[in-house]
N, C-alpha and C. Protein backbone atom coordinates (compact mmCIF):
# COMPACT_ATOMS: atom_id res chain seq x y z
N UNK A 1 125.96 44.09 48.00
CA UNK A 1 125.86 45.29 48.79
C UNK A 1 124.45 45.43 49.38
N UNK A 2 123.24 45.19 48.15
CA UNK A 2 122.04 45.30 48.88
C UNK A 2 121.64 44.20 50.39
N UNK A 3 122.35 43.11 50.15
CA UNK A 3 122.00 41.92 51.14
C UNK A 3 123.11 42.33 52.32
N UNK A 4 124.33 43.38 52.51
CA UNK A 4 125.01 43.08 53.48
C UNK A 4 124.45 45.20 54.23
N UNK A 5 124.75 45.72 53.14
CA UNK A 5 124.29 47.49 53.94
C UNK A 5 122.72 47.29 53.87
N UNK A 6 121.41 46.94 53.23
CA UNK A 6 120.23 47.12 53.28
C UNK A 6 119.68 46.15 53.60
N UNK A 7 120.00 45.23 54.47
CA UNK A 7 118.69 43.86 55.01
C UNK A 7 118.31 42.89 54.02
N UNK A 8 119.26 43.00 52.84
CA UNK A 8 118.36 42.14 52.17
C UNK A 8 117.09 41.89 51.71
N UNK A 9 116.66 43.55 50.99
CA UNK A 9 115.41 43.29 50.43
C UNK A 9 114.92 42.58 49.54
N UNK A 10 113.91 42.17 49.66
CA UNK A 10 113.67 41.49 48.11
C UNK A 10 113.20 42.36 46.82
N UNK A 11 114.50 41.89 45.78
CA UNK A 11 114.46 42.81 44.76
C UNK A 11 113.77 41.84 43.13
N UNK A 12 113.24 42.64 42.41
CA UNK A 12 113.27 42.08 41.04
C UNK A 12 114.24 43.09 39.63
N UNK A 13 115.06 42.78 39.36
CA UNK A 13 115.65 43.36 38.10
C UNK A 13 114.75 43.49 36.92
N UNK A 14 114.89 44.68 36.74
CA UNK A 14 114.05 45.16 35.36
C UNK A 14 115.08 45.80 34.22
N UNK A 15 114.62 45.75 33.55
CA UNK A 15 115.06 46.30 32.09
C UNK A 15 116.97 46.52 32.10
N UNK A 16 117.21 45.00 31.98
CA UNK A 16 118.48 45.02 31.81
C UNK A 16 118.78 44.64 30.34
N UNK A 17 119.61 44.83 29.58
CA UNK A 17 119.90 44.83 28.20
C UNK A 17 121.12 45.54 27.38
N UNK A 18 121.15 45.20 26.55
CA UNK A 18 122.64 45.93 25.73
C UNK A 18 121.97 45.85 24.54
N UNK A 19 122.45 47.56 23.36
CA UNK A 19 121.71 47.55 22.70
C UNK A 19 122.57 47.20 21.38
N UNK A 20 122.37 47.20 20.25
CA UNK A 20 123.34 47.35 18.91
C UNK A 20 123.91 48.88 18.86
N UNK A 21 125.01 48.84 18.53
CA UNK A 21 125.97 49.77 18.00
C UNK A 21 124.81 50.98 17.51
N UNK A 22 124.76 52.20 18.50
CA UNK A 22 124.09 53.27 17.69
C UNK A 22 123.96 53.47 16.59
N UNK A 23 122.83 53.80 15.89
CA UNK A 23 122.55 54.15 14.49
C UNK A 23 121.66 54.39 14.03
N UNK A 24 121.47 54.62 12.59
CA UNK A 24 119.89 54.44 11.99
C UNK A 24 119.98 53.27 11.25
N UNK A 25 120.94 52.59 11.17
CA UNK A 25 121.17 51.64 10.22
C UNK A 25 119.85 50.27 10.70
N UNK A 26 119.89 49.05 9.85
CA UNK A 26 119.15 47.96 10.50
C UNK A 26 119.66 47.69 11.60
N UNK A 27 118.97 46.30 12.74
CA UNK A 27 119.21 45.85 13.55
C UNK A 27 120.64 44.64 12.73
N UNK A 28 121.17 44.57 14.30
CA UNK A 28 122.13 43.19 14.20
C UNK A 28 120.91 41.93 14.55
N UNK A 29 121.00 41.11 13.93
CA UNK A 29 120.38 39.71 13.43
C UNK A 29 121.52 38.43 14.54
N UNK A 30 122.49 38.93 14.12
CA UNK A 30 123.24 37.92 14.58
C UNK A 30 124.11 38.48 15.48
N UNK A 31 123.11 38.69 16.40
CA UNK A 31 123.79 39.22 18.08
C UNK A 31 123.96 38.52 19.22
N UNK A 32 125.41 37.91 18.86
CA UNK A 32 125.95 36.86 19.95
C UNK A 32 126.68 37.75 20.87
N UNK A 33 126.76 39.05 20.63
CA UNK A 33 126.78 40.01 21.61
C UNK A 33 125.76 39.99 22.75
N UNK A 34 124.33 39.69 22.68
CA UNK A 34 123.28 40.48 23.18
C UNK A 34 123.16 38.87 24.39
N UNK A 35 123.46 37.93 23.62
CA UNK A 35 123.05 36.48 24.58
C UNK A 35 124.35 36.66 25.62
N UNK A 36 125.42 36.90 25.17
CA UNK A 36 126.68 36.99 25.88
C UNK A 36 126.32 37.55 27.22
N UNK A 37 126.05 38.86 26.84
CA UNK A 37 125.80 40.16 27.91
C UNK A 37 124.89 39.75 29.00
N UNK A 38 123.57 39.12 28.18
CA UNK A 38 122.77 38.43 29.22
C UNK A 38 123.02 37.68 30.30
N UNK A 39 123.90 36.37 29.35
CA UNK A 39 124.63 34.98 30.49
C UNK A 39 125.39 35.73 31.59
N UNK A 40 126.08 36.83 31.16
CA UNK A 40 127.13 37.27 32.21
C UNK A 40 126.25 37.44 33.34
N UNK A 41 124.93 38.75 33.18
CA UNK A 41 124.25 39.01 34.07
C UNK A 41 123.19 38.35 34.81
N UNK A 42 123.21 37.34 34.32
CA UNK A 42 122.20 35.60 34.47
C UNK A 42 123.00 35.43 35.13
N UNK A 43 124.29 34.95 34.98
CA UNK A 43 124.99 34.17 36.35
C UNK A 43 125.47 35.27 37.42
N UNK A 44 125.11 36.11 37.31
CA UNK A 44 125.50 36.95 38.35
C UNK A 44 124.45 37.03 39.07
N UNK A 45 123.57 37.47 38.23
CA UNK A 45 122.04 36.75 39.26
C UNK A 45 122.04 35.38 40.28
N UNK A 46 122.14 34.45 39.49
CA UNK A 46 122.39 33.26 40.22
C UNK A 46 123.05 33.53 41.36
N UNK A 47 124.76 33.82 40.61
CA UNK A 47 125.41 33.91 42.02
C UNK A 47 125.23 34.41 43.33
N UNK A 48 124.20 35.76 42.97
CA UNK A 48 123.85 36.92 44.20
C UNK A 48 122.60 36.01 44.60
N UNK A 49 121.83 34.68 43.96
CA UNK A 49 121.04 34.44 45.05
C UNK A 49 121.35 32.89 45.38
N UNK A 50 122.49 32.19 44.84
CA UNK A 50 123.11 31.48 45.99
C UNK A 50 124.12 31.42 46.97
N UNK A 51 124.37 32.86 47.07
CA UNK A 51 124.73 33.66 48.32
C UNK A 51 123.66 34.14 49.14
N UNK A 52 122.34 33.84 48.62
CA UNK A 52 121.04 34.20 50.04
C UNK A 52 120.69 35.96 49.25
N UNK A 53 120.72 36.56 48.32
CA UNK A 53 119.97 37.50 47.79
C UNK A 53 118.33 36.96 47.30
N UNK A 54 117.56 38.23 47.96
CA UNK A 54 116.34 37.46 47.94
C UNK A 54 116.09 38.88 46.16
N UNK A 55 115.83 37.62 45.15
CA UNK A 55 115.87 38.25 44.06
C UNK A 55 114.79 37.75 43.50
N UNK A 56 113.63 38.64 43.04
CA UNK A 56 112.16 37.83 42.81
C UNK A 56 111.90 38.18 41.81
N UNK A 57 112.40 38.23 40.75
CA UNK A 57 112.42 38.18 38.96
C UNK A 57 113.67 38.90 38.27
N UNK A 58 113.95 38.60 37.00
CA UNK A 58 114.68 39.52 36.24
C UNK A 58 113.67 39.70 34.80
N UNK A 59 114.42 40.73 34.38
CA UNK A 59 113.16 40.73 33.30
C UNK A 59 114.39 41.19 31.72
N UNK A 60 114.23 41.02 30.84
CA UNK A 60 115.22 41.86 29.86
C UNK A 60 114.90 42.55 29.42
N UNK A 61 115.23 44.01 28.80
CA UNK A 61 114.90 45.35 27.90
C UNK A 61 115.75 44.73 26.73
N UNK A 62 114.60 44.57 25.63
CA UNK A 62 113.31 44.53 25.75
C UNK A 62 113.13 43.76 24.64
N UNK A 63 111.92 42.97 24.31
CA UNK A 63 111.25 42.34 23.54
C UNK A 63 111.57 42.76 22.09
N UNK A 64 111.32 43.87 22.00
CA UNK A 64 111.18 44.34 20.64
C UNK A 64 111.75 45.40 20.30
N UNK A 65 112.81 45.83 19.19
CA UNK A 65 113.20 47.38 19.21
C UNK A 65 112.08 48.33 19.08
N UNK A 66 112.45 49.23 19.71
CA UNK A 66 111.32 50.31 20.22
C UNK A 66 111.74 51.74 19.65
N UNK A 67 111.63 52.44 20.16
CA UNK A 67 111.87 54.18 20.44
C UNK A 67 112.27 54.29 21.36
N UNK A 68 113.26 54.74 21.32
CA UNK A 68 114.12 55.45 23.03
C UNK A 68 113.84 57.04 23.57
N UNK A 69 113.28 57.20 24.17
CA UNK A 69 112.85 58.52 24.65
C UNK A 69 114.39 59.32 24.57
N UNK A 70 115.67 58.91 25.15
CA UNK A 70 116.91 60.28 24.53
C UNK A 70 117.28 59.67 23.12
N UNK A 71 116.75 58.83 22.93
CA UNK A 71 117.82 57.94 21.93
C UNK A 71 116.73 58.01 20.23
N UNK A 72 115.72 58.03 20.58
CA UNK A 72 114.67 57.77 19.11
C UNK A 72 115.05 56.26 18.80
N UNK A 73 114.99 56.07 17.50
CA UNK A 73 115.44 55.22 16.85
C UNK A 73 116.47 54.45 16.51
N UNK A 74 117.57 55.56 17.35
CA UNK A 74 119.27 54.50 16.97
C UNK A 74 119.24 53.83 18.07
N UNK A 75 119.18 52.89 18.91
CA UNK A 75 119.13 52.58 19.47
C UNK A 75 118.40 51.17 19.35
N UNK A 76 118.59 50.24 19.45
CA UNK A 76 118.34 48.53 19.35
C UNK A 76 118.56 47.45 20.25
N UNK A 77 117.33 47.57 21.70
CA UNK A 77 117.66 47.14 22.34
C UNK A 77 116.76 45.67 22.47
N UNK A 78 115.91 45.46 21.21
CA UNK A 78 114.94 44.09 21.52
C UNK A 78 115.98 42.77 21.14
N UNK A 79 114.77 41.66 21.58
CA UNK A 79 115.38 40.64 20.91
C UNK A 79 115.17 40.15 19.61
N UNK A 80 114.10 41.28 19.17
CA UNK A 80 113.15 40.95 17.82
C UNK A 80 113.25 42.02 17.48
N UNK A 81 114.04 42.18 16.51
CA UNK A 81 113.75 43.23 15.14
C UNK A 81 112.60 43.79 14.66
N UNK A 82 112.23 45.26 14.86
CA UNK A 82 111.23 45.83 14.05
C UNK A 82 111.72 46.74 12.84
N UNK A 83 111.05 46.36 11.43
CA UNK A 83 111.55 47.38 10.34
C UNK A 83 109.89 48.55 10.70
N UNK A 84 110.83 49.66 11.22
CA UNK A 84 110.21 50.68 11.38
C UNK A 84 109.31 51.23 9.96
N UNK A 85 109.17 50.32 9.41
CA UNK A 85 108.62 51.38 7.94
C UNK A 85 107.14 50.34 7.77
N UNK A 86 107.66 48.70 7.78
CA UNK A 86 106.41 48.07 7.18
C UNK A 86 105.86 47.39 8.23
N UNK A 87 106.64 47.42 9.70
CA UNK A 87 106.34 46.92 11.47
C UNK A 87 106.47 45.52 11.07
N UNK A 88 107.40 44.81 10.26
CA UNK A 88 107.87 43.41 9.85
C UNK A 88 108.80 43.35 11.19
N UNK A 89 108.24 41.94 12.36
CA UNK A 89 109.34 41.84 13.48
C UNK A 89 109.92 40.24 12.70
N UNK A 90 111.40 40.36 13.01
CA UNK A 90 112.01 39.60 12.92
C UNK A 90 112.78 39.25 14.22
N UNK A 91 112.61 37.59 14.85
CA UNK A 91 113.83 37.51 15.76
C UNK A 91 115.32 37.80 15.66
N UNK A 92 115.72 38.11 16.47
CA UNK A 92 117.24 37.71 16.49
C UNK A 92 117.48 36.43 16.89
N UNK A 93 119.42 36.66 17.12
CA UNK A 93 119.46 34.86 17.25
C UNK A 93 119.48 34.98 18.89
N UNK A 94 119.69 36.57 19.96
CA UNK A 94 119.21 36.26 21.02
C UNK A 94 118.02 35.97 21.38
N UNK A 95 117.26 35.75 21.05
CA UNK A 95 115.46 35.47 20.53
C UNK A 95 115.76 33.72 21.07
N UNK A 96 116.43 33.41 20.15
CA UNK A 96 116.35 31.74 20.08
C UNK A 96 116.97 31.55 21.61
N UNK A 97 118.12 32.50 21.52
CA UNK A 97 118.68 31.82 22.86
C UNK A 97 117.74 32.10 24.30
N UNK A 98 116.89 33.29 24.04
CA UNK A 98 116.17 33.31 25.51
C UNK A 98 115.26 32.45 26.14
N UNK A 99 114.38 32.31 24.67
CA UNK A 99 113.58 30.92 23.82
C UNK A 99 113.96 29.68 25.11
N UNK A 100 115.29 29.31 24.39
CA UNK A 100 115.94 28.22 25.35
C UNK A 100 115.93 28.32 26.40
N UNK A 101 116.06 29.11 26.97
CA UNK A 101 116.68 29.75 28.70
C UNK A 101 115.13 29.63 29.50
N UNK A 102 113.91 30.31 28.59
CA UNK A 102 112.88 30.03 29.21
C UNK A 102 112.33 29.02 29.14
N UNK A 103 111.95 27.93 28.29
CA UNK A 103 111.72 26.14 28.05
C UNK A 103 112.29 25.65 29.14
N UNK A 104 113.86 25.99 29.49
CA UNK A 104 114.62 24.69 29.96
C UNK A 104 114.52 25.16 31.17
N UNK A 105 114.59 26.71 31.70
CA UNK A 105 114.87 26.94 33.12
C UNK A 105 116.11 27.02 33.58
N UNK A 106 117.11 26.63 32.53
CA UNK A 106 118.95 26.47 32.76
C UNK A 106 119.22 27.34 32.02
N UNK A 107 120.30 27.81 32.10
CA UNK A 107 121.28 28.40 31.68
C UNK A 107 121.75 27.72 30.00
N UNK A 108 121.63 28.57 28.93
CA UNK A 108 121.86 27.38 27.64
C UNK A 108 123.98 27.44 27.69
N UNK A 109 123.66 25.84 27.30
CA UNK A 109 125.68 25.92 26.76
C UNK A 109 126.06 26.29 26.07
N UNK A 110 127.47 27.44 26.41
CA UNK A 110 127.63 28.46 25.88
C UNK A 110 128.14 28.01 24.83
């Protein structure tokens, strides 16, 4: 839509992400949810710029679970686990997979 109603600006995607299941509980560790969600929107990227979208970064929300300004604490949107009590970050396993994605420059097999 942006490349056919607006000229085709050049855009960069920011803070795209999916978080863990609301809560106060820990983070999910083993969120083959979170790499999933990504690839989808990775190749959709792709796709919108080998159709000629001029797309000049993506970025993911976010690195690290944080504080959500409506959300506080239930909310788990990093790729690295923080235990809010002793600030111990732990990766996830989307961690490893972004890991990959940025080394190789490809897309990892799914």
């Amino acid at each position: 839509m942006l490349r056919h109603d607006y000229g085709n600006p050049a855009v960069m995607i920011t803070e795209n992400g999916c978080s863990d299941a609301f809560g106060p509980g820990p983070a999910v560790l083993d969120d083959g949810f979170r790499s999933q969600y990504l690839r989808r929107h990775l190749e959709a990227v792709k796709g919108a710029m080998e159709a000629g979208s001029r797309i000049g970064g993506y970025f993911t929300w976010t690195l690290i679970d944080n504080w959500e300004r409506d959300l506080g604490f239930t909310s788990k949107f990093g790729l690295v686990a923080m235990d809010r009590t002793t600030g111990v970050r732990t990766p996830k396993a989307s961690y490893a997979w972004f890991k990959a994605l940025a080394e190789s420059g490809a897309l990892p097999v799914k």
